[in-house]
Each structure stands twice: as C-alpha cells, then as structure tokens.
Protein backbone atom coordinates (compact mmCIF):
# COMPACT_ATOMS: atom_id res chain seq x y z
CA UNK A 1 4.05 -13.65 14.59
CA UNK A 2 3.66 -10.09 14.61
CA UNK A 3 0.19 -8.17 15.59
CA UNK A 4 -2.09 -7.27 12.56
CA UNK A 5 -2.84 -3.22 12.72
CA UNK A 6 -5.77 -1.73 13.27
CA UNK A 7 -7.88 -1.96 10.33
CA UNK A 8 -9.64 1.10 9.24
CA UNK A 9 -13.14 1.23 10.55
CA UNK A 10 -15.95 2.02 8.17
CA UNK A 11 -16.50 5.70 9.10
CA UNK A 12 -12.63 6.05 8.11
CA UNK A 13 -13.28 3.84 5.19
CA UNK A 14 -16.56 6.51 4.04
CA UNK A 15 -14.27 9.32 4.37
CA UNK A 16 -11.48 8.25 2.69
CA UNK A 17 -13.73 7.52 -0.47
CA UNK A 18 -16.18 10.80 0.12
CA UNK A 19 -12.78 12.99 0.09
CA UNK A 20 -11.40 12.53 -3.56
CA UNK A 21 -15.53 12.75 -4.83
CA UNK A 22 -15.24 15.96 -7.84
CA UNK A 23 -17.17 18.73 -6.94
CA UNK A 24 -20.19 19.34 -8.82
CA UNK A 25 -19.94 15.31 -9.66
CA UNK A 26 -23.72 13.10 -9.35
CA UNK A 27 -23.10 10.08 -7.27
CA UNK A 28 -24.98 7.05 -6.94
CA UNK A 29 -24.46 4.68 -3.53
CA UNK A 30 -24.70 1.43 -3.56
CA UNK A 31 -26.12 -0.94 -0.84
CA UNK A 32 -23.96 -1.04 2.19
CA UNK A 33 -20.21 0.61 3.36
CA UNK A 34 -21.02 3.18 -0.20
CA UNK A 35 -24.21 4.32 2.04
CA UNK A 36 -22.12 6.50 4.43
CA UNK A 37 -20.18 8.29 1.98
CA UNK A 38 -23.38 11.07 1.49
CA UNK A 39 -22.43 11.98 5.61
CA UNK A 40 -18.85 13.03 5.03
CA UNK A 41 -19.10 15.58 1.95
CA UNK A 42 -17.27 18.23 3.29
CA UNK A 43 -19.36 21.60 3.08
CA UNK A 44 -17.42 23.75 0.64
CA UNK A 45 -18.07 21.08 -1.82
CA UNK A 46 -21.70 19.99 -3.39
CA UNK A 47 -21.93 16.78 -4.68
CA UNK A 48 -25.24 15.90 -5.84
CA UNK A 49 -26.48 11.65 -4.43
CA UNK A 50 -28.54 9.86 -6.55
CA UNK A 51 -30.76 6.86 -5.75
CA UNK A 52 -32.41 4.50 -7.84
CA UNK A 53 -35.58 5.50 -5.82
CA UNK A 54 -35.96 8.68 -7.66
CA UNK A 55 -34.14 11.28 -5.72
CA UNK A 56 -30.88 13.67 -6.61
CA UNK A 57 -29.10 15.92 -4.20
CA UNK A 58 -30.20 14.56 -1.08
CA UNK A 59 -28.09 15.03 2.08
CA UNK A 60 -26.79 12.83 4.96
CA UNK A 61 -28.74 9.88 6.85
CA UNK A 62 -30.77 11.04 9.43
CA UNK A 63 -30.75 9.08 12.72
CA UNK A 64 -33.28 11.42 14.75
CA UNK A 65 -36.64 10.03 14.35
CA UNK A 66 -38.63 13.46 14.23
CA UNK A 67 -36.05 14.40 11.64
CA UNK A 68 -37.12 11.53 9.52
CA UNK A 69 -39.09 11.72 6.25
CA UNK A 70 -40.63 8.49 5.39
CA UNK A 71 -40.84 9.32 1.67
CA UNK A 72 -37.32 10.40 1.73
CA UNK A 73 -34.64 7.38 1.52
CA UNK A 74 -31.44 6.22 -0.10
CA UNK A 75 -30.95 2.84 -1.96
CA UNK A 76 -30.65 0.82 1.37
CA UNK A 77 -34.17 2.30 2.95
CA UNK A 78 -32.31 4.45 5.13
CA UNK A 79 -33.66 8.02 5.86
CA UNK A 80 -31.86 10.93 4.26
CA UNK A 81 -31.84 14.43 4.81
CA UNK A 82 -33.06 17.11 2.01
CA UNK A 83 -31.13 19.22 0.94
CA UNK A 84 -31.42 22.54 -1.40
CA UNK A 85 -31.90 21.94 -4.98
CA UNK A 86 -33.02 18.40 -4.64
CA UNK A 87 -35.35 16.89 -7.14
CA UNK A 88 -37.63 13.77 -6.78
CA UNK A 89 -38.48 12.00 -10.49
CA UNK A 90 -39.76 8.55 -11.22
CA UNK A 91 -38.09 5.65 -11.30
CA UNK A 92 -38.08 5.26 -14.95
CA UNK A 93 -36.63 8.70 -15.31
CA UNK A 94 -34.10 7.76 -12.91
CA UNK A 95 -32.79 4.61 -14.52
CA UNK A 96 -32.56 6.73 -18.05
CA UNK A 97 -30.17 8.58 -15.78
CA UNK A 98 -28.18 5.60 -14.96
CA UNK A 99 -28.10 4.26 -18.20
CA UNK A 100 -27.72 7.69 -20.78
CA UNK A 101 -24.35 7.78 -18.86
CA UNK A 102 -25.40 10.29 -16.61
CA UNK A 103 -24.14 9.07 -13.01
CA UNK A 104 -20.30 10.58 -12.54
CA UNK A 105 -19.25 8.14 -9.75
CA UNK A 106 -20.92 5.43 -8.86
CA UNK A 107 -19.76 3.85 -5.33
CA UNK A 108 -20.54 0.19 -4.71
CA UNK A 109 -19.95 -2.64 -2.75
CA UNK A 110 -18.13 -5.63 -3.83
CA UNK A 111 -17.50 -9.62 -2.67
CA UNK A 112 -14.99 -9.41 -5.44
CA UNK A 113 -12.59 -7.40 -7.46
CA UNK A 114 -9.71 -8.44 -9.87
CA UNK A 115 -6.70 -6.93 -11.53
CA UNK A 116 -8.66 -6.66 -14.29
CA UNK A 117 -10.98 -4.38 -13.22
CA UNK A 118 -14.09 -7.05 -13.37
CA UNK A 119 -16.51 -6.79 -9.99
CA UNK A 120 -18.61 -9.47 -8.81
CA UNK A 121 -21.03 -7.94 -6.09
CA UNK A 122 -24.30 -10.27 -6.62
CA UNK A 123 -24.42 -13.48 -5.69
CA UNK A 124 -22.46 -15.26 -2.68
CA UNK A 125 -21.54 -18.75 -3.42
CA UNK A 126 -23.68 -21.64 -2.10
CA UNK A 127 -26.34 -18.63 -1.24
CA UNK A 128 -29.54 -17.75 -2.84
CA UNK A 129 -29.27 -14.80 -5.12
CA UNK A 130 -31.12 -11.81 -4.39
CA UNK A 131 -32.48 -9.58 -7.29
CA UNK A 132 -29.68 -7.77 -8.90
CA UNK A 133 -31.00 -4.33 -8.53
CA UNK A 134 -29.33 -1.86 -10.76
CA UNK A 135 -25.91 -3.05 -9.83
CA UNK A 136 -24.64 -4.08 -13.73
CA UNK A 137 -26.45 -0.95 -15.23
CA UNK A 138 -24.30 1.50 -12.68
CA UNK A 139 -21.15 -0.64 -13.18
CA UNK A 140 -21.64 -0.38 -16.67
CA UNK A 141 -22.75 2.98 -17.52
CA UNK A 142 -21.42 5.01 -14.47
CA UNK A 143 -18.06 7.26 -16.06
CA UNK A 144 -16.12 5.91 -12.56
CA UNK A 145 -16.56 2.87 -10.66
CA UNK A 146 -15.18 2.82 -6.91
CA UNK A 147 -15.64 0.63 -4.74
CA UNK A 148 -16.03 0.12 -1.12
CA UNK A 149 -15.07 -3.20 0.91
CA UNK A 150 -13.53 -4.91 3.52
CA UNK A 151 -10.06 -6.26 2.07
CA UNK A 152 -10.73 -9.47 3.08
CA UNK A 153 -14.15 -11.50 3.57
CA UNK A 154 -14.80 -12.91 7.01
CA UNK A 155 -13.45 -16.57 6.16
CA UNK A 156 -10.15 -14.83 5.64
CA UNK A 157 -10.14 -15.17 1.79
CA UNK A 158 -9.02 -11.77 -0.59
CA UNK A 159 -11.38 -9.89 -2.43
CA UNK A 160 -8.99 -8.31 -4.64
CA UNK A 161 -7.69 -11.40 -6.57
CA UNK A 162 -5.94 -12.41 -9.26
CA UNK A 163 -9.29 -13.09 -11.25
CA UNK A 164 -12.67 -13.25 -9.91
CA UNK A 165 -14.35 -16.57 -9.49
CA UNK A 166 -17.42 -15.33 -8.42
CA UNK A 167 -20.46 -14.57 -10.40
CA UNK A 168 -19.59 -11.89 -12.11
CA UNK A 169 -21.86 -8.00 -11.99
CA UNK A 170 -19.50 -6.64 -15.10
CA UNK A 171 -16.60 -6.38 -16.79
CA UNK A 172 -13.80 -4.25 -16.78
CA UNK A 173 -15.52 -1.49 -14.52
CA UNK A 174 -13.33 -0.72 -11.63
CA UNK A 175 -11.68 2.14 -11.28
CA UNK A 176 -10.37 2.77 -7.53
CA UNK A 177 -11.07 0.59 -4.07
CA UNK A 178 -10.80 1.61 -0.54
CA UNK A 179 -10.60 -1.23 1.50
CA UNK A 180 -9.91 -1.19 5.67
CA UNK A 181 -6.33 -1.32 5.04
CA UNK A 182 -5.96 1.37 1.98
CA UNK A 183 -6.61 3.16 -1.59
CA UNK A 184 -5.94 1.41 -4.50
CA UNK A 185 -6.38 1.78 -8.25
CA UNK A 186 -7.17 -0.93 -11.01
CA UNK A 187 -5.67 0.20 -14.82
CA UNK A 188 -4.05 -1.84 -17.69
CA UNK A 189 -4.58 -5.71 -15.58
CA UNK A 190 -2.71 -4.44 -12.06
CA UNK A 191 -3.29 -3.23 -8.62
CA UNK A 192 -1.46 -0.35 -7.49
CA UNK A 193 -1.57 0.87 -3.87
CA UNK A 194 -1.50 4.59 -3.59
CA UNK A 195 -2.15 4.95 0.16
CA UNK A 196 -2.40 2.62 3.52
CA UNK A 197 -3.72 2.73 6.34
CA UNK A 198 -1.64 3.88 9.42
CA UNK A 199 0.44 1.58 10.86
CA UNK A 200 0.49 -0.88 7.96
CA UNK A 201 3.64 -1.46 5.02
CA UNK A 202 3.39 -2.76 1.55
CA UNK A 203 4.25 -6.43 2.51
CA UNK A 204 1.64 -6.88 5.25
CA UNK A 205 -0.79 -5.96 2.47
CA UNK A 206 0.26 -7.75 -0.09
CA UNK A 207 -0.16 -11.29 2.10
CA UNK A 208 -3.63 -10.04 2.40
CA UNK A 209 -3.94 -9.74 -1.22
CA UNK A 210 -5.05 -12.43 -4.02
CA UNK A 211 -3.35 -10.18 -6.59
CA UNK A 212 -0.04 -8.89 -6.88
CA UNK A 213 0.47 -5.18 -5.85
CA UNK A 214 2.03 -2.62 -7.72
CA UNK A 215 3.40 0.88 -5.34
CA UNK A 216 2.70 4.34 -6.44
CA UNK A 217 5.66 6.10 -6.42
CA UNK A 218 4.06 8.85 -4.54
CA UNK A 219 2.63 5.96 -1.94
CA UNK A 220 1.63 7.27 1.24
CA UNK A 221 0.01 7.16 4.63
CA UNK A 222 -3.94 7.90 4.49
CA UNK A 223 -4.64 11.55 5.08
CA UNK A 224 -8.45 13.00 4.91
CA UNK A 225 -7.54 16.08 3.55
C-alpha cells in the first residue's frame, strides 16, 4: 500500500480559509482550527472578527505576554491584538448581531458535516455535552457557513458523510469546508472538491470520504494566493 501524503497542517489549513474571506466582510470564529484564521488576513484587506464576548475588528492572537490585554480575547480565551476601529459592546448587543443576520461569515468547527449541508459540532458521542454556546444561532443566522476540520476524526472515521449521525447544531447551513487534505463546497445534497492539497488525487480523497465527491471542473492544487 502506497504512503498517505502529507496532510495539511493547521496553519495551512487557517490560510487556506482566511484567503477567500470578502473584504470589508464581519467574521465570527468559532472555538478551535476557525481561531487562527484572524492571524493570516493579509494586510491590503480589512476584515472586521467578531466574538461573542463583545468585541468587532480585533486583530491577531498575541503570544507575547507584555503584549497581552487581559480584557481583550476571542471566543476560545485567547488574547487578541487591537486593532483600529475596533469596538467593544455587550454581550446582548452582540448576540442581536448574530441573530439580526449581521455576521457575513461565520467559521466553525465541526465533528460532522453531510452532503446536505447539516453540521453537527456539539456533542461527541458517549461524552458529556458541554453548553452549546452560540454555535446554532451563528449556523443559523450567519449569511455563509465554512467550516474548519480535520477530514477525518482520530479513530479514522469521515466527517464529511453521507448524512450526519451525530447530534445535530443545524440544518442545511454549510456552505464551504477546508479540511487537511482540501476545499470543498456543499450545494443542492453533494460534495464537490474544488482544490487538494499537494501531493494528493481525487481517489485518495474520496476513500477518506463518507460521501461521494463531485470534481470542479476547474479542480486544482491549493494555492494561497
């Protein structure tokens, strides 16, 4: 049997999602891989992060401790940088965002994701399920869903199937994944790969995959330009 290529890593993974963001678009990150997305914007483009926590148009994380600002965190309690224009408001006021249909993109994580566009990011089977957060009001109300995850989970199973059996976060929501081994979009019940990640073909993919993959006719290798 043949070696697997390298899987994307997650820094690959952030850019590939950060680089198709609209310019001018708000953006809301979810808990985990979505997080790094707000440290590859490139800087001829604004896009404006919003957290759940009250804050929009923050910048990247900050790592340098006497860079940090305690007050000043994204959705997984990571420090974030300011960043001009930014405005702080209350967490009531920033839920009305979420829900009035105000969040462009939202970027989440995801255990599952079907051909139907349906997302199940909340409870792991056999697991005790944390609080859901605002995960079904910004898969609902967000105008684009993408989502970030590893293309398979670590017992080896998909997580883009056929049809979710997982608890399910909503219905119908997904727009576009990136996964460590490419780009793909969700529309009228099928998968279609639009770009993979160097090294890999359609086939190797598809074995990977729980549904079955339709190719763009422009398919192509990831670029991050």
């Amino acid at each position: 049997m043949s070696e697997q290529p390298e899987l994307l890593d997650e820094s690959v993974m952030a850019m590939v999602a950060a680089r198709d963001l609209p310019d001018g678009a708000i953006v809301n990150l979810g808990l985990g891989l979505p997080l790094a997305l707000s440290d590859y914007i490139p800087p001829d483009r604004e896009v404006l992060f919003h957290s759940e926590q009250g804050i929009v148009g923050f910048g990247a994380r900050v790592f340098d401790p006497a860079e940090m600002d305690p007050l000043l965190m994204n959705a997984g309690g990571e420090p974030v940088a300011s960043a001009p224009g930014m405005s702080y408001m209350s967490h009531d006021e920033s839920f009305a965002m979420i829900r009035g249909g105000h969040i462009d993109v939202t970027v989440l994580g995801a255990l599952q994701v079907d051909a139907q566009g349906n997302l199940a990011n909340a409870q792991i089977p056999g697991k005790p399920a944390p609080g859901l957060g605002g995960g079904q009001d910004l898969a609902t109300c967000a105008k684009q869903v993408l989502v970030v995850m590893r293309h398979v989970a670590p017992n080896g199973d998909p997580k883009i199937v056929e049809r979710c059996d997982m608890v399910l976060t909503a219905l119908g929501c997904v727009d576009r994944v990136v996964t460590d081994v490419g780009l793909f979009e969700i529309a009228d019940g099928r998968v279609t790969l639009l770009e993979y990640a160097p090294g890999w073909t359609v086939d190797q993919i598809q074995a990977i995959t729980g549904a079955e993959l339709a190719v763009a006719e422009d398919v192509r290798e990831i670029v991050l330009i």
